[in-house]
Protein backbone atom coordinates (compact mmCIF):
# COMPACT_ATOMS: atom_id res chain seq x y z
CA UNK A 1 -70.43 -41.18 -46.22
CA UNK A 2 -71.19 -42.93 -49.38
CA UNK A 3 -68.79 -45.69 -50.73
CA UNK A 4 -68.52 -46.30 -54.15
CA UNK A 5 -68.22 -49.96 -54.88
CA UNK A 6 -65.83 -50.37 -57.90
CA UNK A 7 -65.68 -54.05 -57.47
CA UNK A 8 -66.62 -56.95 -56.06
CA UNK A 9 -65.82 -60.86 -56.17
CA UNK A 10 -67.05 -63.72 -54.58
CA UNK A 11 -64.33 -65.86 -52.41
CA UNK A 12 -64.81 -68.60 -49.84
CA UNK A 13 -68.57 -68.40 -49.65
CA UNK A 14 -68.26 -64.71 -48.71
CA UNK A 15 -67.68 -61.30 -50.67
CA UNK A 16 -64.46 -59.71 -51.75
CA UNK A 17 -65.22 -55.94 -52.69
CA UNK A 18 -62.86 -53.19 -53.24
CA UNK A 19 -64.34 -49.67 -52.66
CA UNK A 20 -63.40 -45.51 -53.49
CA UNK A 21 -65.20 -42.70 -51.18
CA UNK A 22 -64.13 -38.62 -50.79
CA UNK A 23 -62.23 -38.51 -47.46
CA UNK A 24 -62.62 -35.52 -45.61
CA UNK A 25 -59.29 -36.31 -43.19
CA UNK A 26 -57.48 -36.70 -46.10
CA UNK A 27 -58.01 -33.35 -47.56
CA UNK A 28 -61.19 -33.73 -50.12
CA UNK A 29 -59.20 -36.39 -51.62
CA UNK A 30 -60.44 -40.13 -53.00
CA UNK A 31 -59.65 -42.75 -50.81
CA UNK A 32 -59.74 -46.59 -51.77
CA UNK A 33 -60.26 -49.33 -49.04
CA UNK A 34 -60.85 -53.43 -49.52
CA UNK A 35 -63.62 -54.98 -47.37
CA UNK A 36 -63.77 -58.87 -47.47
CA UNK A 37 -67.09 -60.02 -45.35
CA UNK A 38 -67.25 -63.98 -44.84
CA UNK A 39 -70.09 -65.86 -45.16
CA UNK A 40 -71.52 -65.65 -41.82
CA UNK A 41 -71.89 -61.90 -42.43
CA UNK A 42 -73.72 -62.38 -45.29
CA UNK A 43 -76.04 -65.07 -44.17
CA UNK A 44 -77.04 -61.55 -40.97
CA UNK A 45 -74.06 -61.85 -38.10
CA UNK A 46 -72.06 -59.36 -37.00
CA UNK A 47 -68.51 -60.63 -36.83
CA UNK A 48 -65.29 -59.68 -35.66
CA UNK A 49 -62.90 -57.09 -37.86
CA UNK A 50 -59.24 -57.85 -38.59
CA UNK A 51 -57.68 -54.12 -40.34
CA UNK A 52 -54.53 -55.16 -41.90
CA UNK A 53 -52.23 -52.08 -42.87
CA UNK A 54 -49.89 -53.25 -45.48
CA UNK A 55 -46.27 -51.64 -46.01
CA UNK A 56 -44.24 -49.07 -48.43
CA UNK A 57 -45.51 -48.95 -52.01
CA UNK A 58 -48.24 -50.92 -51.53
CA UNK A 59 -52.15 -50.38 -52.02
CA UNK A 60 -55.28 -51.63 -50.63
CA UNK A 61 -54.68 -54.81 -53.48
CA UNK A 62 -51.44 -55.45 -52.11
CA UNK A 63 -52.45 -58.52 -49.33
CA UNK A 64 -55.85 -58.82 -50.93
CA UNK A 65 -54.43 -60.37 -53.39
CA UNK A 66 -51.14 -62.17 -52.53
CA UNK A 67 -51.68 -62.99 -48.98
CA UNK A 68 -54.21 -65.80 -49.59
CA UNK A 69 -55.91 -64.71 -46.02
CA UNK A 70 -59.83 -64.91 -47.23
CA UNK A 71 -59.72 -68.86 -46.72
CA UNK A 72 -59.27 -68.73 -43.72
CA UNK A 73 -61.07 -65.91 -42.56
CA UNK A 74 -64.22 -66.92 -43.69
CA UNK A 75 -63.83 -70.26 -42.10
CA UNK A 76 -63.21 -68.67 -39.36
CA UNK A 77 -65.77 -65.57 -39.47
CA UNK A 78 -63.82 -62.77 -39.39
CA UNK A 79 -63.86 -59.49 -42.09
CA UNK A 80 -60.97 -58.05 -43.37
CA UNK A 81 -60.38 -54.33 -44.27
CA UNK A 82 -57.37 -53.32 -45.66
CA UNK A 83 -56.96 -49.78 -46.80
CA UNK A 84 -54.41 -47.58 -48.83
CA UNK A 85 -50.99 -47.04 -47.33
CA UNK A 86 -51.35 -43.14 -48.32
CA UNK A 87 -52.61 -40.42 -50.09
CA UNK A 88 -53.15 -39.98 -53.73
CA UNK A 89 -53.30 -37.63 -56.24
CA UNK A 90 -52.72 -34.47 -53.73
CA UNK A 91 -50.27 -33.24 -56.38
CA UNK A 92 -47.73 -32.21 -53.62
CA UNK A 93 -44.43 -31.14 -55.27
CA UNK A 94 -42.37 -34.67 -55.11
CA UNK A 95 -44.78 -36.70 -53.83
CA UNK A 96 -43.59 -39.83 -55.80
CA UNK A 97 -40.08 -39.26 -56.08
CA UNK A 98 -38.96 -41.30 -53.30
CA UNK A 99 -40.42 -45.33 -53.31
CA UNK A 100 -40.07 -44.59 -49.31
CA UNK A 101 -41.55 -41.46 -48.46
CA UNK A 102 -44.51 -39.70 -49.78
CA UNK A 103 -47.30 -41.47 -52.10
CA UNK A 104 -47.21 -44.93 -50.66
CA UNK A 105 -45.65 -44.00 -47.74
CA UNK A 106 -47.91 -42.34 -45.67
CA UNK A 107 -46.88 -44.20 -42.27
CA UNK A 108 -50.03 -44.15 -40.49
CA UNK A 109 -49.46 -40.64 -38.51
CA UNK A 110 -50.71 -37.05 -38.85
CA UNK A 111 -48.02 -34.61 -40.89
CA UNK A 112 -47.23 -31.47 -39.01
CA UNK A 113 -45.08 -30.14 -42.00
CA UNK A 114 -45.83 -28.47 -44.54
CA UNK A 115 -46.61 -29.16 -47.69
CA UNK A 116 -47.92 -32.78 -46.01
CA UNK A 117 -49.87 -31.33 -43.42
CA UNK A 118 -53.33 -30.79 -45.25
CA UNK A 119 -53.32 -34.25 -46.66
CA UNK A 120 -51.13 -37.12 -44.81
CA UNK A 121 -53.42 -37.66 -42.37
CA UNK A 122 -53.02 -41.58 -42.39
CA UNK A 123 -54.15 -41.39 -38.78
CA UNK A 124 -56.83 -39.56 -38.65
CA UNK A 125 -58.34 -40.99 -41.64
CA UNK A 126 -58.46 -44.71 -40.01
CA UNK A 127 -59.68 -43.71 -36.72
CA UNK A 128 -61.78 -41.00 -37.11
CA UNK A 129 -63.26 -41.60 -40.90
CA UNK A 130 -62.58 -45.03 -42.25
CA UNK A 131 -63.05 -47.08 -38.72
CA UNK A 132 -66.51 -45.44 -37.60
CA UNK A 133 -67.56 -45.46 -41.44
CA UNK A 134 -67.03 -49.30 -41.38
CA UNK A 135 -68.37 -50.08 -38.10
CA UNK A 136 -71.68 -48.45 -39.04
CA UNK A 137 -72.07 -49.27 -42.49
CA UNK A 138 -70.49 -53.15 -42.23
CA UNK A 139 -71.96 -56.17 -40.51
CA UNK A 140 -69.04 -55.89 -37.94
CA UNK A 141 -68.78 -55.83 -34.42
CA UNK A 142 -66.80 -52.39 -32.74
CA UNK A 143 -65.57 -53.99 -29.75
CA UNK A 144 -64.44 -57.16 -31.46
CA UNK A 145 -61.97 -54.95 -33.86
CA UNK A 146 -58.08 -56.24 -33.88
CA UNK A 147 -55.20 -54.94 -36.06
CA UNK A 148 -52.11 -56.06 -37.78
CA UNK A 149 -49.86 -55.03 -40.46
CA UNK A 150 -46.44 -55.67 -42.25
CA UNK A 151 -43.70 -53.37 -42.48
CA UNK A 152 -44.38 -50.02 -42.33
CA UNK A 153 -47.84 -51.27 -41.34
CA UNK A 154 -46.43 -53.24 -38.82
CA UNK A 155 -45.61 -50.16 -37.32
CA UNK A 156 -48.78 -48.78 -37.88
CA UNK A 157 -50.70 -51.45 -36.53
CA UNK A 158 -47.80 -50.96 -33.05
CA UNK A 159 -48.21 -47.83 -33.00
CA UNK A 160 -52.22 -46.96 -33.43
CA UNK A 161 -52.76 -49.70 -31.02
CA UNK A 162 -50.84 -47.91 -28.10
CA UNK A 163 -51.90 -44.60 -29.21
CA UNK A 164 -55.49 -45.62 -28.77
CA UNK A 165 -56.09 -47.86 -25.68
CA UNK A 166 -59.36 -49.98 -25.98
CA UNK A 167 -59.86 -49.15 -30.03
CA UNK A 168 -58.15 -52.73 -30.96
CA UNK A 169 -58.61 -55.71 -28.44
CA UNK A 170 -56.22 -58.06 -30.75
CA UNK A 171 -52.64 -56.85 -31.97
CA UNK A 172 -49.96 -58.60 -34.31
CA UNK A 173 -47.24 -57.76 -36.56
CA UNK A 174 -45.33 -59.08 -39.53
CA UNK A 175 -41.48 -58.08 -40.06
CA UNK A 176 -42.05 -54.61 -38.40
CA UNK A 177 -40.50 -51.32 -38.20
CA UNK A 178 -40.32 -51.39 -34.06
CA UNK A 179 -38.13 -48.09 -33.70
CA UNK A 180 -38.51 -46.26 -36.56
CA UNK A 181 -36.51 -43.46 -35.10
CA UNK A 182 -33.56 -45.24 -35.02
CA UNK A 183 -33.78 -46.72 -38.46
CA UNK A 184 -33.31 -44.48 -42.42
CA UNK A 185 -36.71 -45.23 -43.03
CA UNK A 186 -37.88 -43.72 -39.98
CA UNK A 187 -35.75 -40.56 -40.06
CA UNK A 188 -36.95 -39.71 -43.16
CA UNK A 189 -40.59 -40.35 -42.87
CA UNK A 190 -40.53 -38.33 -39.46
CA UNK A 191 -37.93 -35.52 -40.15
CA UNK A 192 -40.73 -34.83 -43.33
CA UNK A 193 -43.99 -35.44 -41.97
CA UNK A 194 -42.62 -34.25 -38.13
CA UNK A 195 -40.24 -31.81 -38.53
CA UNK A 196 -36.52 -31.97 -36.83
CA UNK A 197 -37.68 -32.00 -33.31
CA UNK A 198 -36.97 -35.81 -32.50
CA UNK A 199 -38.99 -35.50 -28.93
CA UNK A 200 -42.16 -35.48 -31.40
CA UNK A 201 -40.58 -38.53 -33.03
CA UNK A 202 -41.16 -41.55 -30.13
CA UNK A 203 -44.78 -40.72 -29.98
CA UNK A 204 -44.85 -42.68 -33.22
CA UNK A 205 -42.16 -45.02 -32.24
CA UNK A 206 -43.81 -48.53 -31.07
CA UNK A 207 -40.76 -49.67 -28.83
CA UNK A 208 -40.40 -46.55 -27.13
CA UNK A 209 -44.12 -46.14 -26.26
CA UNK A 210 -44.59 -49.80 -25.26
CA UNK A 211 -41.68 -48.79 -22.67
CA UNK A 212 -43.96 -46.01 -21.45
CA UNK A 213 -46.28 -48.39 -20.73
CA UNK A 214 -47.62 -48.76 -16.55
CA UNK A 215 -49.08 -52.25 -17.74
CA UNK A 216 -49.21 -54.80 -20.41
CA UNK A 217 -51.73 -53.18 -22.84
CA UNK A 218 -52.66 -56.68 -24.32
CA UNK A 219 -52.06 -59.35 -21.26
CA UNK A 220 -53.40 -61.43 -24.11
CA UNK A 221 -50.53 -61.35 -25.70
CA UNK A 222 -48.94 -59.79 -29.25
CA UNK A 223 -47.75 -61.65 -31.86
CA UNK A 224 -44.81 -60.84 -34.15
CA UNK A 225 -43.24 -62.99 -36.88
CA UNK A 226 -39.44 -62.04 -38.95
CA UNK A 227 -37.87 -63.69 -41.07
CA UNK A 228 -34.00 -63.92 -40.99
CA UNK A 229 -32.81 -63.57 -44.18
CA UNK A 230 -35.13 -60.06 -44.47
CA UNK A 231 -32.94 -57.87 -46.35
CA UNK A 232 -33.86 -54.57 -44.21
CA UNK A 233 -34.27 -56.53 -40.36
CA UNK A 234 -30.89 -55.27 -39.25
CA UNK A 235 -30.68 -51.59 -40.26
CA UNK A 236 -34.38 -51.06 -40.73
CA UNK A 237 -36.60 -53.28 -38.20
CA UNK A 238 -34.73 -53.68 -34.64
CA UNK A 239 -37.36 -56.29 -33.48
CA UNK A 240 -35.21 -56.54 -30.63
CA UNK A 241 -36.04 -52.84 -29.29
CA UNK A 242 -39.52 -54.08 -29.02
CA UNK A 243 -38.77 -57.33 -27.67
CA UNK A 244 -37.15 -55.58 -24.72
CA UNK A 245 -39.58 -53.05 -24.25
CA UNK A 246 -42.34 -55.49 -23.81
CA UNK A 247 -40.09 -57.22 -21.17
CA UNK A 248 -39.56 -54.46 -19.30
CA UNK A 249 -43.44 -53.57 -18.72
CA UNK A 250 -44.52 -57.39 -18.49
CA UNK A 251 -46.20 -57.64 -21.91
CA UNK A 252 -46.42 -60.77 -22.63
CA UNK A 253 -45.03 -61.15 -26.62
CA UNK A 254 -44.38 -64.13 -28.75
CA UNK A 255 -41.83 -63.07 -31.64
CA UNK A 256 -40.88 -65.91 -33.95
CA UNK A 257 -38.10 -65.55 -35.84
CA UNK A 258 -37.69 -67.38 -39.02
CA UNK A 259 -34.41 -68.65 -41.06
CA UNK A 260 -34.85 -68.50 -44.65
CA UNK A 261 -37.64 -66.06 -44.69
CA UNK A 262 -37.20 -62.59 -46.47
CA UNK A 263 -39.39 -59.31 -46.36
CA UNK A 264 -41.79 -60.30 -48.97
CA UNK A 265 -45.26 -61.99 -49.23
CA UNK A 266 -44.03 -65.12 -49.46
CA UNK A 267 -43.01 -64.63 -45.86
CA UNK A 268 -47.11 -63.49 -45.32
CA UNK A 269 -48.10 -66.20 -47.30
CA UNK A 270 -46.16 -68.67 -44.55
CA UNK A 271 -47.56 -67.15 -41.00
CA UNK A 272 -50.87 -65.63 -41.84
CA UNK A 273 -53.02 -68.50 -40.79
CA UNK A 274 -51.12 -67.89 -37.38
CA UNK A 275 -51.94 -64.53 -37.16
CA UNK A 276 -55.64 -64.98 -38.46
CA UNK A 277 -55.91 -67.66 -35.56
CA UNK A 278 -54.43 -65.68 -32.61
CA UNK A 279 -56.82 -62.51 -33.75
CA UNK A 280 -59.75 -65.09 -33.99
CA UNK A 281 -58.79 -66.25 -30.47
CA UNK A 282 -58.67 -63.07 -28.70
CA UNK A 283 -61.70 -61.50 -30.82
CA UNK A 284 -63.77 -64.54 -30.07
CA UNK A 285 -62.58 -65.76 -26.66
């Protein structure tokens, strides 16, 4: 499929570009998506890809821009892609009356509800569409692909990684939802997109399907940083539930936990080159 290129800017010796294309998961719909390639892929190597999925009400600008990550990636030659958070413009009745559900807020899952169903397809639109487009358009490597994410896309990046064994061979998180069904944010998103039936609910819920787990699905090791003074970790995030899921199945997780740290970029700002290093590690090694 053909991307539109709507702009592009040079950073770190490599390419920053920010691109629109029709997405066929996503209903007929546009889709936007940032690509930053480092300069070893523009000299002719294929390098490692990092997919960041960034949290509610943000865009495919959202860590592009704050999180200050292209330094260090192109040092150390990995591309970025960093996609939308959700549909937009499928003109679904209330679609942006809520900052946490709906336009911005697609949660990286497949609606079952109507009036969702036809076009919050987060899911399917970044492994079946974006991913494959990417892998054969962009001078990346497939099987060096990791993931990571903040939020909401914390959860996504959980989640998709443990829904789809041997699609990401690096995994991290920053201040992540880890059991969205026991959290506001979560019961919304799923009784919406899911419908009331909560047994469809921990299918999308990364503590309870890391505790399904027969073995550590990264003996690598997964990375997660929070920040204490974040204004939603005790009602919203639960990085605990994770914490003792992973124990439970022997997955070996490092989850730093920060005083003085908030929710917001700032926080990303602080621990990115940590998580661009641990990817790089596993990617590379």
């Amino acid at each position: 499929m053909t991307w539109e290129t709507l702009s592009e800017h040079a950073s770190f010796g490599g390419v920053q570009r920010f691109h629109r294309h029709t997405s066929a998961a996503l209903g007929g719909l546009p889709a936007r998506f940032a690509l930053y390639l480092p300069p070893q892929a523009l000299a002719g190597a294929q390098v490692p890809l990092l997919v960041f999925l960034a949290g509610l009400t943000c865009t495919e600008e959202t860590f592009t821009v704050k999180a200050g990550a292209q330094r260090l990636a192109a040092e150390l030659g990995l591309a970025l892609l960093m996609p939308d958070t959700s549909p937009r413009g499928a003109g679904v009745a209330g679609e942006a009356d809520r900052w946490d559900f709906g336009v911005g807020a697609g949660f990286y899952l497949d609606a079952t509800q109507a009036p969702w169903a036809r076009h919050w397809r987060m899911e399917s639109y970044l492994l079946d569409e974006l991913l494959p487009q990417v892998w054969a358009q962009a001078p990346v490597q497939r099987a060096r692909t990791g993931i990571f994410g903040h939020s909401m896309g914390g959860h996504g990046a959980l989640t998709l990684a443990l829904r789809h064994p041997g699609v990401f061979k690096s995994l991290s998180a920053i201040a992540p939802i880890c059991a969205p069904t026991q959290c506001p944010w979560g019961e919304k998103a799923f009784s919406g997109y899911l419908g009331a039936d909560r047994g469809t609910w921990a299918t999308h819920d990364a503590a309870a399907l890391m505790a399904t787990q027969a073995a550590a699905p990264y003996p690598q090791g997964i990375l997660v940083d929070q920040g204490l003074a974040d204004q939603f970790l005790a009602e919203q995030l639960h990085p605990e539930a994770l914490e003792a899921a992973c124990a439970a199945v022997g997955q070996p997780l490092t989850l730093r936990r920060h005083a003085g740290y908030d929710h917001g970029y700032y926080f990303i700002a602080s621990v990115i080159d940590e998580h661009l290093r641990h990817h790089a590690r596993q990617l590379q090694g």
